[in-house]
Protein backbone atom coordinates (compact mmCIF):
# COMPACT_ATOMS: atom_id res chain seq x y z
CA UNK A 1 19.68 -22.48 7.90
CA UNK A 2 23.13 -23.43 8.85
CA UNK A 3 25.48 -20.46 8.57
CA UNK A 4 22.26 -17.83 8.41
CA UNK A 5 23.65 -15.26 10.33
CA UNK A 6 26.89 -14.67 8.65
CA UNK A 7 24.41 -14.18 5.15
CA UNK A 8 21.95 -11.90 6.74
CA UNK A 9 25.34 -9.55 7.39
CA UNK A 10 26.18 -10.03 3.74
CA UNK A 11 22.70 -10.12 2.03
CA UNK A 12 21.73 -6.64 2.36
CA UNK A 13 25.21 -5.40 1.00
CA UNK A 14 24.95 -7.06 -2.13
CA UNK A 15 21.31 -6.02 -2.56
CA UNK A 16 22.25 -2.48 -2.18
CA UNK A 17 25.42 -2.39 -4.13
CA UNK A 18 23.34 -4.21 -7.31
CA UNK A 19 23.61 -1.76 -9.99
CA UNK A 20 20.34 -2.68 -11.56
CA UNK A 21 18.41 -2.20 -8.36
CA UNK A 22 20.21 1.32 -7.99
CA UNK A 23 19.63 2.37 -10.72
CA UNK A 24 15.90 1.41 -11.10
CA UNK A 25 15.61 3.52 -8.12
CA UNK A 26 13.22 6.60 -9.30
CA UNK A 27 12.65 9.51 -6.49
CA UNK A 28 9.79 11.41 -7.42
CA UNK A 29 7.02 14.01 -6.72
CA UNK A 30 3.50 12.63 -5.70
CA UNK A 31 1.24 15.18 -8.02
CA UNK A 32 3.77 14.08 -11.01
CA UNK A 33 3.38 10.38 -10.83
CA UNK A 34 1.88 7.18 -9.42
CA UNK A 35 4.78 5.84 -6.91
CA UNK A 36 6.29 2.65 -8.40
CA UNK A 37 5.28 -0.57 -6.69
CA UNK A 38 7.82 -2.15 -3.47
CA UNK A 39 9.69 -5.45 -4.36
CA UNK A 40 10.97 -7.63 -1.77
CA UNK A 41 14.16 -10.40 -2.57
CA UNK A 42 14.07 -12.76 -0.22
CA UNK A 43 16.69 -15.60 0.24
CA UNK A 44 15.62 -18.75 0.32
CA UNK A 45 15.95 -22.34 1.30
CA UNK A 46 13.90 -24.41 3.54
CA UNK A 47 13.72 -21.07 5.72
CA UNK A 48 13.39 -17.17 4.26
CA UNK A 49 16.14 -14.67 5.02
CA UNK A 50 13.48 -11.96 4.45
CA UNK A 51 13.95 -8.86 2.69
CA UNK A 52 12.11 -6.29 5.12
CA UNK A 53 12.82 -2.91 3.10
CA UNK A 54 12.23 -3.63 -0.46
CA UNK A 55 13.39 -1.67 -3.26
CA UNK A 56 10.56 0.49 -5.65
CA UNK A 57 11.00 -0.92 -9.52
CA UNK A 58 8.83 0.08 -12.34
CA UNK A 59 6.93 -3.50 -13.23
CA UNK A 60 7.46 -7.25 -12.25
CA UNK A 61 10.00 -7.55 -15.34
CA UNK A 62 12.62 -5.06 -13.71
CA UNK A 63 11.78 -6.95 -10.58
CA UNK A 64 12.45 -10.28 -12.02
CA UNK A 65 15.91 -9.00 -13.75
CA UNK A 66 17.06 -7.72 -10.73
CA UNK A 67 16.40 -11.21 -9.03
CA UNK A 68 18.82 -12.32 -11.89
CA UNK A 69 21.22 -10.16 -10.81
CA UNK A 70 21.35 -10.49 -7.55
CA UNK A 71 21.41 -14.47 -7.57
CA UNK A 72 24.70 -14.04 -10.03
CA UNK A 73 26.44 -11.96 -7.38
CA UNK A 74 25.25 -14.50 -4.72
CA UNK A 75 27.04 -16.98 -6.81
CA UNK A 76 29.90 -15.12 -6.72
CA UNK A 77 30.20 -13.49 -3.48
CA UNK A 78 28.52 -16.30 -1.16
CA UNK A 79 29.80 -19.52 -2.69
CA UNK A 80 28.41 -21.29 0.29
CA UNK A 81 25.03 -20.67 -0.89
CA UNK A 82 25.82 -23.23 -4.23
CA UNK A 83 24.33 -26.73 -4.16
CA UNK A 84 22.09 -25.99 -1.45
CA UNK A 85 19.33 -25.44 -3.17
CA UNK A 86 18.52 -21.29 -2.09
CA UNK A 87 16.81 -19.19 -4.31
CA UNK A 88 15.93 -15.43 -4.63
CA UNK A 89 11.90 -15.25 -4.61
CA UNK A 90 10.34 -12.10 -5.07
CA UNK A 91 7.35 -10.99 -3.80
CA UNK A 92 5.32 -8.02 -4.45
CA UNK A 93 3.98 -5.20 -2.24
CA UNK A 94 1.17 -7.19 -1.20
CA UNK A 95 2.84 -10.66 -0.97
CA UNK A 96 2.02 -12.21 -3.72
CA UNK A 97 4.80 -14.49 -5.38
CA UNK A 98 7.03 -12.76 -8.58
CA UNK A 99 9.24 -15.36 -9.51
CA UNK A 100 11.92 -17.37 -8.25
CA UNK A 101 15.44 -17.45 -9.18
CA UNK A 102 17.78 -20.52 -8.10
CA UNK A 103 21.30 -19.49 -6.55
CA UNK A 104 22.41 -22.60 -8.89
CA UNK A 105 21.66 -22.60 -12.07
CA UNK A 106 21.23 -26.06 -12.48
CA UNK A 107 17.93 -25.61 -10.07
C-alpha cells in the first residue's frame, strides 16, 4: 500500500479520538458482569493495516456503527484513502469477519 506508513501514524488517532468507540468503552468488575467481546477495525485494501489492540463494544451492531464512524472520519481526515477502494473490516475476538465498510461510499 503506497503511502502505508504515513496512515498507520494517523489510523490509530482517529480510532481513539472516535466518540462512539469512547464512549462504548465500559470498565467493569469481573463478579458483576461478563466482559464485553474485543473488536478489531482494520484498514483495508489489497493489504490490512491491522488493528492489533481492539476496542471492547457491547454486540456486533455497536461494532458495525462504529465502523461507520470511523470510515466517515477517514473520509474526512485521510482524503488519500478515497477512490482507492479501502475499507474498514471488522473482525471479532476470534477472527471471524463483522462487516465491511467502504472508505467511499460509492463502494
Amino acid at each position: 500500500m503506497a503511502g502505508t506508513p504515513r496512515i498507520l501514524g494517523v489510523l490509530p488517532d482517529v480510532l481513539h479520538r472516535n466518540g462512539e468507540a469512547a464512549s462504548a468503552r465500559c470498565h467493569f468488575f469481573e463478579s458483576e458482569r461478563s466482559p464485553m467481546p474485543r473488536y478489531h477495525f482494520h484498514l483495508v485494501d489489497s493489504q490490512t493495516v491491522a488493528d492489533k489492540g481492539g476496542q471492547e463494544l457491547p454486540d456486533n451492531a455497536t461494532a458495525e456503527r462504529v465502523a461507520k464512524q470511523l470510515a466517515e472520519r477517514l473520509r474526512g481526515h485521510l482524503p488519500q484513502l478515497r477512490n482507492r477502494n479501502f475499507a474498514v473490516v471488522v473482525t471479532d475476538e476470534d477472527g471471524g469477519r463483522v462487516c465491511r465498510i467502504p472508505i467511499d461510499l460509492s463502494n
